[in-house]
C-alpha atoms as a PDB file:
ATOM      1  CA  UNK A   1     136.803 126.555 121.391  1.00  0.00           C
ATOM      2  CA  UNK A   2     135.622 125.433 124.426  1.00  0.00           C
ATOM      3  CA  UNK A   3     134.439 122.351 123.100  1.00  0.00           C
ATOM      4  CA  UNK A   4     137.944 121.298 121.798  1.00  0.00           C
ATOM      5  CA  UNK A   5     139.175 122.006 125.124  1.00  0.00           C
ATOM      6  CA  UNK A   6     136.506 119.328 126.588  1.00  0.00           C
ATOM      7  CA  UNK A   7     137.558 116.631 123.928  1.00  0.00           C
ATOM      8  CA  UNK A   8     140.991 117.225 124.921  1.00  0.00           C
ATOM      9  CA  UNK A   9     140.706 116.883 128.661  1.00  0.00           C
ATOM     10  CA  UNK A  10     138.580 113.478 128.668  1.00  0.00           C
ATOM     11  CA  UNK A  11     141.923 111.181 127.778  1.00  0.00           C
ATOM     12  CA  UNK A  12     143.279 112.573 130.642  1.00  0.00           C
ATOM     13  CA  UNK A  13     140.362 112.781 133.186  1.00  0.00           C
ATOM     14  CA  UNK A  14     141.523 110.325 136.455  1.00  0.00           C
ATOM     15  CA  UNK A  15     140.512 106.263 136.652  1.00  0.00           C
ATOM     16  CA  UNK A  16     137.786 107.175 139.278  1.00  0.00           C
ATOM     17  CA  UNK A  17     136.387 109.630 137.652  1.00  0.00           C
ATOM     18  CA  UNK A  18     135.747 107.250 134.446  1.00  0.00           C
ATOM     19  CA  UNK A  19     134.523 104.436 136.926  1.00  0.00           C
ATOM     20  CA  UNK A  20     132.179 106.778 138.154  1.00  0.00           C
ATOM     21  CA  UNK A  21     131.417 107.471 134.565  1.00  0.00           C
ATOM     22  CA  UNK A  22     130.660 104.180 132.904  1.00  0.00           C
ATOM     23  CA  UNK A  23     129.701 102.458 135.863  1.00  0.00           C
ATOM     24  CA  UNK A  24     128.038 104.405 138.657  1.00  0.00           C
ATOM     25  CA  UNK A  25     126.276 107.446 137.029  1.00  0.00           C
ATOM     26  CA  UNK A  26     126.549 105.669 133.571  1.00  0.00           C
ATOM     27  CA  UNK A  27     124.113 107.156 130.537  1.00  0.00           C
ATOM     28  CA  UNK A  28     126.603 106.344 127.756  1.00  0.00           C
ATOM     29  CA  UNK A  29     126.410 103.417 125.466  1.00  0.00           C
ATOM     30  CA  UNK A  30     129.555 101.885 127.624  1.00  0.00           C
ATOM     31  CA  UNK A  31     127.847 102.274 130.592  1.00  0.00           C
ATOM     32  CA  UNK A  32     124.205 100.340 129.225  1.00  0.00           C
ATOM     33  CA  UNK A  33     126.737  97.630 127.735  1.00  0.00           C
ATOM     34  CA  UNK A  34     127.993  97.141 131.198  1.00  0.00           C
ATOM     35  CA  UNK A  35     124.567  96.868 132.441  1.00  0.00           C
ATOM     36  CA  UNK A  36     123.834  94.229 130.021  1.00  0.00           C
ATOM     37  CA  UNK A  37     126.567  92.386 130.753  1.00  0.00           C
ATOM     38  CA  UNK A  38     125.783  92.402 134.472  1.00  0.00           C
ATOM     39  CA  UNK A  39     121.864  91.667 133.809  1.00  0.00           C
ATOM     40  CA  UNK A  40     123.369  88.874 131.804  1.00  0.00           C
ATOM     41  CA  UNK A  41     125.677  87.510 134.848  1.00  0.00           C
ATOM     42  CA  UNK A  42     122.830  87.866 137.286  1.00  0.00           C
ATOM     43  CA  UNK A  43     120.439  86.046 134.915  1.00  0.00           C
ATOM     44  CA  UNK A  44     123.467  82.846 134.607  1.00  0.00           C
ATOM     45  CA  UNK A  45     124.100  82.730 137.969  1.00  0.00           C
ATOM     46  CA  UNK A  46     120.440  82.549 139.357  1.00  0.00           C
ATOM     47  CA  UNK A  47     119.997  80.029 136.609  1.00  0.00           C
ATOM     48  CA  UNK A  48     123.529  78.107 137.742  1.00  0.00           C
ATOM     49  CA  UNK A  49     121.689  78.206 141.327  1.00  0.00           C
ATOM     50  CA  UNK A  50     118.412  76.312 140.102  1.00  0.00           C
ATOM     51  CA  UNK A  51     120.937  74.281 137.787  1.00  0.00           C
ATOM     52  CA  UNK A  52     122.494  72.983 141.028  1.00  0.00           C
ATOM     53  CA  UNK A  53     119.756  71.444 142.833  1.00  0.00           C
ATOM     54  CA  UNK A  54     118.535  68.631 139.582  1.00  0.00           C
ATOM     55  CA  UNK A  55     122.486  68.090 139.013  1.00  0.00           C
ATOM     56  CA  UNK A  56     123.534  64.804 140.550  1.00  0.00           C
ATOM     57  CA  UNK A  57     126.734  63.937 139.863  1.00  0.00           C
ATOM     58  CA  UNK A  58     129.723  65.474 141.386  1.00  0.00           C
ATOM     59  CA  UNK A  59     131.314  65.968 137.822  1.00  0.00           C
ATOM     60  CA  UNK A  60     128.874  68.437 136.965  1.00  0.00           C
ATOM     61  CA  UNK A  61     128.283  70.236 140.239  1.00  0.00           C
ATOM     62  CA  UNK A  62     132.516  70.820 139.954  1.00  0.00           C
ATOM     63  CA  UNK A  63     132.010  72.392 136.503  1.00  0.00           C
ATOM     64  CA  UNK A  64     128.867  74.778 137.690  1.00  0.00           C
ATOM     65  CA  UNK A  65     130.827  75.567 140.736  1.00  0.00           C
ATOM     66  CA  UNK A  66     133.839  76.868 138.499  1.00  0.00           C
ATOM     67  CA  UNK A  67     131.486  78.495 136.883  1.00  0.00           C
ATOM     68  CA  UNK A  68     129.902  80.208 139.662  1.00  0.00           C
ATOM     69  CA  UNK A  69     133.193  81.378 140.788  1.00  0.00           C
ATOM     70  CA  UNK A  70     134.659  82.742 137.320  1.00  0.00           C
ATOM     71  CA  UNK A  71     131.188  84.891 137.727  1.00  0.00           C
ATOM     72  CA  UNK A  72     131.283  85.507 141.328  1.00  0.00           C
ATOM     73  CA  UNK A  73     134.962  87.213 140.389  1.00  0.00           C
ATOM     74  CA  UNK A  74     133.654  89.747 138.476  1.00  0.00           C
ATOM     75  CA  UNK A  75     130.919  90.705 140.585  1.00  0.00           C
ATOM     76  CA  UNK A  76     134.433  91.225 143.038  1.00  0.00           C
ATOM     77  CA  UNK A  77     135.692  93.567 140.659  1.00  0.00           C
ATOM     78  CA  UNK A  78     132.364  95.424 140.017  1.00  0.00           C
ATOM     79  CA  UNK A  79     131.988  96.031 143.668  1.00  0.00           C
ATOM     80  CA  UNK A  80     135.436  97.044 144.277  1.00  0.00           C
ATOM     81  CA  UNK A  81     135.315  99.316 140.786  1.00  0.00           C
ATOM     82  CA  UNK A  82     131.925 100.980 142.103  1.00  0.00           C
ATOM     83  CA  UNK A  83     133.461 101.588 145.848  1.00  0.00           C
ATOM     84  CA  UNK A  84     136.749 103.270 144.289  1.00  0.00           C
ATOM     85  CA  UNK A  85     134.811 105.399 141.858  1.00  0.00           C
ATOM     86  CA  UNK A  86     132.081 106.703 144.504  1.00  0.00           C
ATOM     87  CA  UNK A  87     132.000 110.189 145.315  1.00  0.00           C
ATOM     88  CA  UNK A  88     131.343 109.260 148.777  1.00  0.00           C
ATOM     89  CA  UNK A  89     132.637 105.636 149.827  1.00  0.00           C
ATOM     90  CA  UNK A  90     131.212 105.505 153.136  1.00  0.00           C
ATOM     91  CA  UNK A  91     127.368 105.940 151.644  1.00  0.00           C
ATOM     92  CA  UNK A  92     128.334 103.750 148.988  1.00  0.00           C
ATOM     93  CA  UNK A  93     129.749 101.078 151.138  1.00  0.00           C
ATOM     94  CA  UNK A  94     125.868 101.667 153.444  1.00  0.00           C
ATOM     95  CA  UNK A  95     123.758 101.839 150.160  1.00  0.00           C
ATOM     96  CA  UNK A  96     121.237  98.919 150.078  1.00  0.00           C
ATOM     97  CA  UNK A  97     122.389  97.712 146.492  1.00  0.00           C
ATOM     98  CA  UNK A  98     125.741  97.701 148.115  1.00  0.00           C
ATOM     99  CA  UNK A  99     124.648  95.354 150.829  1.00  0.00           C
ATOM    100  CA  UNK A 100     122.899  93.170 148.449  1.00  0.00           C
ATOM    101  CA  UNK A 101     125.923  92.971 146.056  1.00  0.00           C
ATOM    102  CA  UNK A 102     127.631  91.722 149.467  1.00  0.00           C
ATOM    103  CA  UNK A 103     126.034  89.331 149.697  1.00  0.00           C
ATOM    104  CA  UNK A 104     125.897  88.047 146.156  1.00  0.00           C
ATOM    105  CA  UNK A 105     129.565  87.231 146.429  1.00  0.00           C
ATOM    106  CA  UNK A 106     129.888  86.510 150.461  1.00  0.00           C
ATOM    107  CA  UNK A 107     128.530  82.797 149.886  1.00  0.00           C
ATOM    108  CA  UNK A 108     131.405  81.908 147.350  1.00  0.00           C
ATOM    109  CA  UNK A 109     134.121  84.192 148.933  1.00  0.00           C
ATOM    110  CA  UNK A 110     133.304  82.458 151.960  1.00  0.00           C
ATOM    111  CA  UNK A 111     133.831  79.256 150.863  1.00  0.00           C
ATOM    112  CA  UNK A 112     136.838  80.148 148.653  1.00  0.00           C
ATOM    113  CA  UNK A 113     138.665  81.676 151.449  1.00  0.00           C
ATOM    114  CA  UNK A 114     138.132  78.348 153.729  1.00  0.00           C
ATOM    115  CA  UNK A 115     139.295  76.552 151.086  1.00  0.00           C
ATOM    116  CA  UNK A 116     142.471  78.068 150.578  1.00  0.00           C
ATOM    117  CA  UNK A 117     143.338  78.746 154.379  1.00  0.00           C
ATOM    118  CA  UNK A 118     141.760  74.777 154.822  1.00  0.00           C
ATOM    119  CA  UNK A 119     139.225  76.000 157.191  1.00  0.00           C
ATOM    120  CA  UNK A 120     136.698  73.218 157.751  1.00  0.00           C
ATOM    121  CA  UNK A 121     133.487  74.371 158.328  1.00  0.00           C
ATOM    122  CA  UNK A 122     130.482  73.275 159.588  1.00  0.00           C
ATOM    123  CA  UNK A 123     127.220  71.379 157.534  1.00  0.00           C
ATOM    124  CA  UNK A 124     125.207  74.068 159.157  1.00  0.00           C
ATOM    125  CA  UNK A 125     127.427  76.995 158.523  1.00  0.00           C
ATOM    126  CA  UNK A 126     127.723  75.644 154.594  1.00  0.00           C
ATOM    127  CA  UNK A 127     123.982  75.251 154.542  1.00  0.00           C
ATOM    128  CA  UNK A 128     123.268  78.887 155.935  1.00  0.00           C
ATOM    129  CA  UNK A 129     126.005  80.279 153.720  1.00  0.00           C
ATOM    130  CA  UNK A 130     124.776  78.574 150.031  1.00  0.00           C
ATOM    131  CA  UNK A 131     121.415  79.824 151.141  1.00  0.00           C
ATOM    132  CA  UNK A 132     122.148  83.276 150.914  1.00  0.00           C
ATOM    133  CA  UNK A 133     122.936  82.748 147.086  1.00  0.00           C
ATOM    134  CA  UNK A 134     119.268  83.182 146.412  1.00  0.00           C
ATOM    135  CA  UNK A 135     119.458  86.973 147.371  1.00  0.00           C
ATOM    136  CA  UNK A 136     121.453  87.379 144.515  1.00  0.00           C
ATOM    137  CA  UNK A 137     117.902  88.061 142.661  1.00  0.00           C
ATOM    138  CA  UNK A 138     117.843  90.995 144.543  1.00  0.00           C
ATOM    139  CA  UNK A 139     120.940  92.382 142.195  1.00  0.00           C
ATOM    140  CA  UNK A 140     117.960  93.565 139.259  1.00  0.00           C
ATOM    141  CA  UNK A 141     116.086  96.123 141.533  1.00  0.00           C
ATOM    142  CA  UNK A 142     119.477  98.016 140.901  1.00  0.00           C
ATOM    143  CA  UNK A 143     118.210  98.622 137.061  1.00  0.00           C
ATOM    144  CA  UNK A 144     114.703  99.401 137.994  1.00  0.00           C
ATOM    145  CA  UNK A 145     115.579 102.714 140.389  1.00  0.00           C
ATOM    146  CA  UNK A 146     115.017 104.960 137.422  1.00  0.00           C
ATOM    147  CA  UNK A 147     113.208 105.316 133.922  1.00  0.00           C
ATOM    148  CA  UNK A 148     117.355 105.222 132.123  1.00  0.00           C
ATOM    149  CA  UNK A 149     116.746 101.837 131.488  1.00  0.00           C
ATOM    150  CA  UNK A 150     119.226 100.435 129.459  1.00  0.00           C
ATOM    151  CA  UNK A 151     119.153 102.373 125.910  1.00  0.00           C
ATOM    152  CA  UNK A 152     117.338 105.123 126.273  1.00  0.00           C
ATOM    153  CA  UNK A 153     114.325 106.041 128.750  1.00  0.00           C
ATOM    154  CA  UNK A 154     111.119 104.227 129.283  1.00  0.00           C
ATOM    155  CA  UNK A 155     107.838 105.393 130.858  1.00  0.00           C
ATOM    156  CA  UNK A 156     107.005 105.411 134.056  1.00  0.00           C
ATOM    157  CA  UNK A 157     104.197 103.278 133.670  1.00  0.00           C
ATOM    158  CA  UNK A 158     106.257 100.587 132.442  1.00  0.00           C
ATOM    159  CA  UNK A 159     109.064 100.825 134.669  1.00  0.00           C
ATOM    160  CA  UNK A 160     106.316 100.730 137.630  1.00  0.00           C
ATOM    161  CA  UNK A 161     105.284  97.875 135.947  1.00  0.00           C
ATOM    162  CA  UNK A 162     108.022  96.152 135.288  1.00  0.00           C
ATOM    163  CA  UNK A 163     108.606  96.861 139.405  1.00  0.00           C
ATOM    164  CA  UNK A 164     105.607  94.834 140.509  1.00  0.00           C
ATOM    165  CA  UNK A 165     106.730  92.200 138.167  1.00  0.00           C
ATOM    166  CA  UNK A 166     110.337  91.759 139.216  1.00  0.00           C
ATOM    167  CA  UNK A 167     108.626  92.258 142.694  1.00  0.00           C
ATOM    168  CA  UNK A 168     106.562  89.168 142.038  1.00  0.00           C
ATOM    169  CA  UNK A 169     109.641  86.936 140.823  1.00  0.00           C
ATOM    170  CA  UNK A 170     111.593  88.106 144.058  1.00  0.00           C
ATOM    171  CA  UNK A 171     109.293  86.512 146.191  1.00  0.00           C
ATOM    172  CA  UNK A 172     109.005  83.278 144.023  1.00  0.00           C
ATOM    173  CA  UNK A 173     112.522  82.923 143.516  1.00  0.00           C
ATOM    174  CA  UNK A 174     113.972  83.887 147.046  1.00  0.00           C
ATOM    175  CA  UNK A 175     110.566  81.683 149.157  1.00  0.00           C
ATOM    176  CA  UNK A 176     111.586  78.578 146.266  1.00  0.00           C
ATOM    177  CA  UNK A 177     115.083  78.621 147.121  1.00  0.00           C
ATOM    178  CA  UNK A 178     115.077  79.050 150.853  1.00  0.00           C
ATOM    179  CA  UNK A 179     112.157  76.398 150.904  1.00  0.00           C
ATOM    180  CA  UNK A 180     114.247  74.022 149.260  1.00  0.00           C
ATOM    181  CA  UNK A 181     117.309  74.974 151.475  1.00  0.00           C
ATOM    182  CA  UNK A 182     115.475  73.946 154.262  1.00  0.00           C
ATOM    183  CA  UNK A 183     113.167  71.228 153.608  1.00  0.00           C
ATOM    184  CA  UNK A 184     115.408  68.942 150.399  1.00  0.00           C
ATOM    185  CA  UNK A 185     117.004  67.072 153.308  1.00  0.00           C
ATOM    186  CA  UNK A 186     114.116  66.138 155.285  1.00  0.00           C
ATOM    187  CA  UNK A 187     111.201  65.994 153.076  1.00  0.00           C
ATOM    188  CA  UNK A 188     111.650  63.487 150.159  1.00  0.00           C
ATOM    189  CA  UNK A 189     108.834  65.580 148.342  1.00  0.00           C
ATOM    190  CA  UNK A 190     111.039  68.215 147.710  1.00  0.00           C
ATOM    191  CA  UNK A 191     114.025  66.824 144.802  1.00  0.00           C
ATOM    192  CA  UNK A 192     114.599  70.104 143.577  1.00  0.00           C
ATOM    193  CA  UNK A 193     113.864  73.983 142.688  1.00  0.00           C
ATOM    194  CA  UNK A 194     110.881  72.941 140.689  1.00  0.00           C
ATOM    195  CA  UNK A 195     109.423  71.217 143.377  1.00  0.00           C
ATOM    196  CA  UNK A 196     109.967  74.197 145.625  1.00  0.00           C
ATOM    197  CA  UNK A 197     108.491  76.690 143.312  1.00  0.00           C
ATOM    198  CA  UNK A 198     105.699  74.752 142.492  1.00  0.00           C
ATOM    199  CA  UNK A 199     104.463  74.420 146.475  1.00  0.00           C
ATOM    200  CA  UNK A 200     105.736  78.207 146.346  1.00  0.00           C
ATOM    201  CA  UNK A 201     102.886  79.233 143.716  1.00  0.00           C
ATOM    202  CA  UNK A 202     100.639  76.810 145.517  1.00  0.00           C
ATOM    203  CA  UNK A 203     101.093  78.350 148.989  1.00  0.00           C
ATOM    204  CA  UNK A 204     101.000  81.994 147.421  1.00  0.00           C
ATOM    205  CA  UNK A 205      97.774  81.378 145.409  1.00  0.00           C
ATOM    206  CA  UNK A 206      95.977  80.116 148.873  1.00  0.00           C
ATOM    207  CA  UNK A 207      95.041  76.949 146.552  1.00  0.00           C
ATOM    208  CA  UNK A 208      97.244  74.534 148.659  1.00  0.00           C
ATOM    209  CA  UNK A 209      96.762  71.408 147.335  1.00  0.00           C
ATOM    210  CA  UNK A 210      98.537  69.080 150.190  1.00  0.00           C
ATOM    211  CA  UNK A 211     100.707  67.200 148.149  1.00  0.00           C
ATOM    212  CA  UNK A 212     103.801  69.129 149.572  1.00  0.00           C
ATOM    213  CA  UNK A 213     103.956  70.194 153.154  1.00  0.00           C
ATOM    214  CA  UNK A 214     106.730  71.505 155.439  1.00  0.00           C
ATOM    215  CA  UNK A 215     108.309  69.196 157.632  1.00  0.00           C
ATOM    216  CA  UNK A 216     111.272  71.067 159.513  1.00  0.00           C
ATOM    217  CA  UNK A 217     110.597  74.141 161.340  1.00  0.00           C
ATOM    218  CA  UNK A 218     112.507  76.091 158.809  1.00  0.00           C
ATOM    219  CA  UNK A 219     110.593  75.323 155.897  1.00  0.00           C
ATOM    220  CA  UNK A 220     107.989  76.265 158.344  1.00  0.00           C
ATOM    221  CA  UNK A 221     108.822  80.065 158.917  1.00  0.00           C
ATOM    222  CA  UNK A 222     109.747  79.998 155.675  1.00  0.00           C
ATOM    223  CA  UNK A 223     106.162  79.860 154.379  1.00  0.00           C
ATOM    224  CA  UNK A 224     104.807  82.066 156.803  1.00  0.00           C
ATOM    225  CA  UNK A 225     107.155  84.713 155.676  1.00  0.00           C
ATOM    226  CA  UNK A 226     106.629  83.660 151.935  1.00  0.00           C
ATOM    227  CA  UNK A 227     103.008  84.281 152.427  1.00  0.00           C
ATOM    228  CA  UNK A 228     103.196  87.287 154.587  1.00  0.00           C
ATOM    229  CA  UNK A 229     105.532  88.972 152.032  1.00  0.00           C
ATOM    230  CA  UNK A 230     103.121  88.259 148.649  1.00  0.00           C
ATOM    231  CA  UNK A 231      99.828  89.671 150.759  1.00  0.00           C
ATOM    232  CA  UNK A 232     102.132  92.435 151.738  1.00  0.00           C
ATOM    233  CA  UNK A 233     104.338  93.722 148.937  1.00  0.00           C
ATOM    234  CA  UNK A 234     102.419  92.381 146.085  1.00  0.00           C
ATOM    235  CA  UNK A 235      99.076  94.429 146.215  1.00  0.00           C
ATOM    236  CA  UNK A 236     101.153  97.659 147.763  1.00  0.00           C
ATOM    237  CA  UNK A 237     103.273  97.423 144.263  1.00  0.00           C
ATOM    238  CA  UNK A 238      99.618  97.282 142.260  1.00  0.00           C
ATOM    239  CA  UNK A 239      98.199  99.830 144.070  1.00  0.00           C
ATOM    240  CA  UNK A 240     101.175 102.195 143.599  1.00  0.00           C
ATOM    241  CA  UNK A 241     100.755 101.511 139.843  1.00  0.00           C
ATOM    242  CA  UNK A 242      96.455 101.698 139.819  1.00  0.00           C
ATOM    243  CA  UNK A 243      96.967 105.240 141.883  1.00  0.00           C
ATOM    244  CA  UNK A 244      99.391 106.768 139.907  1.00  0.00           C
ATOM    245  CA  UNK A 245      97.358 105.567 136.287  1.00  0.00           C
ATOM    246  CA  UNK A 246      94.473 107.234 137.930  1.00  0.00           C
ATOM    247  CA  UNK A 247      96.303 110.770 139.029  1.00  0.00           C
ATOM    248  CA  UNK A 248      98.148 111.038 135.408  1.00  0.00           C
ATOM    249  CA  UNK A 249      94.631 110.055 133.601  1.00  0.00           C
ATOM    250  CA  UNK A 250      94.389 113.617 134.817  1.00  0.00           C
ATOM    251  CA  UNK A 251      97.209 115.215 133.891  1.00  0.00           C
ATOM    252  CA  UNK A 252      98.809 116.887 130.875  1.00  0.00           C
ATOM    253  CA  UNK A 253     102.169 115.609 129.759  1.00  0.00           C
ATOM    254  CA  UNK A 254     103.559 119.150 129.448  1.00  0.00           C
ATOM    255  CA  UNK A 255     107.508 119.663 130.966  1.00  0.00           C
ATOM    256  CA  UNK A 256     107.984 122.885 132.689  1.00  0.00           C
ATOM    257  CA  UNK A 257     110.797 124.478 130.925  1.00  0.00           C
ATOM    258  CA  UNK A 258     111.607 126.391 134.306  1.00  0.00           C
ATOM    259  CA  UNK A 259     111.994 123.274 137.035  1.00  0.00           C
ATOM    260  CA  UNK A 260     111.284 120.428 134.859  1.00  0.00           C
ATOM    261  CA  UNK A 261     108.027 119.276 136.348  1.00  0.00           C
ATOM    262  CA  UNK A 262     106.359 117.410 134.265  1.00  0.00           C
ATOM    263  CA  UNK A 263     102.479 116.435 134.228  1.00  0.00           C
ATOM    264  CA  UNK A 264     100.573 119.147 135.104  1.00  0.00           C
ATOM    265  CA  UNK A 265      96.073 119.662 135.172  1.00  0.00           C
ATOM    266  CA  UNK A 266      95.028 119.971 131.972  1.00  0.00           C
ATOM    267  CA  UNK A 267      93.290 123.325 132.540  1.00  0.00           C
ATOM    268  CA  UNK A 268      97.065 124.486 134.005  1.00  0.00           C
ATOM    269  CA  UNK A 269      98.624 127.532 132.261  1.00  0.00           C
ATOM    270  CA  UNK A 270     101.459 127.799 134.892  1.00  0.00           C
ATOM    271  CA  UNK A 271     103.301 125.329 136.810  1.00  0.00           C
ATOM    272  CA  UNK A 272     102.417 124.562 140.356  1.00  0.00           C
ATOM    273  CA  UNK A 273     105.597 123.873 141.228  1.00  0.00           C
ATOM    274  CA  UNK A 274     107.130 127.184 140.358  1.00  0.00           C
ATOM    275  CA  UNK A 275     104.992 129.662 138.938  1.00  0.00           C
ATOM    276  CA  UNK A 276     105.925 129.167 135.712  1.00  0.00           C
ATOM    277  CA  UNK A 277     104.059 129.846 132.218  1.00  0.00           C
ATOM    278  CA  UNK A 278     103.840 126.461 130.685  1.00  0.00           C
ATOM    279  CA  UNK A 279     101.610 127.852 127.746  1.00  0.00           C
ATOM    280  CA  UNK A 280      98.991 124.835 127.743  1.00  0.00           C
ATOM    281  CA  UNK A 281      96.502 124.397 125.126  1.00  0.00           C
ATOM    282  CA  UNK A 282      93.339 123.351 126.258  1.00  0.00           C
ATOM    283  CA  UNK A 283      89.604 123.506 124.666  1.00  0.00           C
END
């Protein structure tokens, strides 16, 4: 009986709360199909961006920039959707993915808003603006917060592994396109993204071969950072992953049916966490 009564309330169940459902707290198969999409939109954009920079003709750049927008419109309505179906708008609106969903859609809003009010705007201001399309990258960390990846759940050792890779691609990605942002102008070395990345995984790999070097004082701090950022993040990401290998080489994968706690010493017959009898077999 009760259950009928559940089926019968869910047509009528408010617009936020199914926002909240498929969207923010989403574990149904119309939730992961969002995601997809979304992965999918992130992935065309980021390529549109790298697209952008060997296009030369102003034909083309008009079709990627309609493009960009159509795209950029729906990341509008995701962010709206996922502020109206919060639970609590004000942390939503401070939440880090929140910011970085900002500004995946600030660089084009920007620009469309100036258009439409005719605003002219600066070379510099343009130039700062388009370069913050590169933190759009950031968008995937969103899908790597917990093991519900997509359909289903996936171990923790691959979704701290899949961390340190997309951790890895950040760096690339976001040191390319600011490098090129600020040194395609001045330095006639640098055509394009692929020119960027490539003195990217030269600078990052310490081999730094010579053929490219910075020229303004942007592309400058820009490979500092790049640099301080791989020697940083990259081997504190590994050694997360090596640590945690080495504690559950320990462990048991027994779940505590009292608290959930899983992994527990292999010589355990309650669980540390709450005193529970987890009944483990050991010789």
């Amino acid at each position: 009986m009760t259950t009928v009564n559940q089926d019968v309330t869910i047509p009528h169940r408010s617009l936020r709360t199914a926002i909240r459902f498929y969207l923010i707290d989403c574990e149904t198969l119309t939730g992961k199909l969002i995601d997809i999409v979304i992965v999918f939109l992130n992935l065309l954009v980021c390529g549109i961006y790298i697209a952008e920079t060997y296009v030369e003709t102003s034909a083309a750049l008009n079709v990627l920039w309609k493009i960009e927008v159509v795209i950029v419109l729906f990341f509008i309505v995701e962010y709206t959707a996922r502020m109206y179906g919060s639970r609590n708008r004000l942390r939503q609106l401070l939440d880090v993915y929140s910011i970085i969903d900002l500004l995946a859609i600030m660089p084009v809003l920007v620009l469309l808003v100036a258009n439409w009010f005719g605003v002219s705007l600066g070379i510099g201001f343009i130039k700062i603006i388009r370069s913050f399309r590169v933190f759009r990258i950031f968008r995937f960390l969103r899908f790597t917060t917990n093991s519900d990846f997509f359909f289903g759940s996936i171990s923790i050792h691959f979704l701290n592994v899949l961390r340190l890779v997309l951790t890895i691609l950040i760096i690339f990605f976001v040191s390319s396109g600011l490098f090129y942002q600020a040194e395609h102008m001045a330095n006639s070395e640098v055509k394009n993204f692929g020119d960027a990345f490539y003195f990217t995984v030269a600078a990052l790999t310490t081999v730094g071969f010579g053929d490219i070097v910075p020229l303004t004082q942007g592309g400058r701090w820009v490979t500092i950072l790049m640099i301080l950022s791989g020697i940083i993040l990259i081997p504190w990401q590994a050694s997360r992953i090596v640590r945690e290998w080495v504690q559950l080489s320990t462990k048991e994968d027994s779940i505590c049916g009292q608290c959930g706690l899983r992994y527990h010493d292999k010589d355990a017959s309650h669980c540390k966490s709450c005193g529970h009898v987890i009944y483990q077999e050991y010789e």
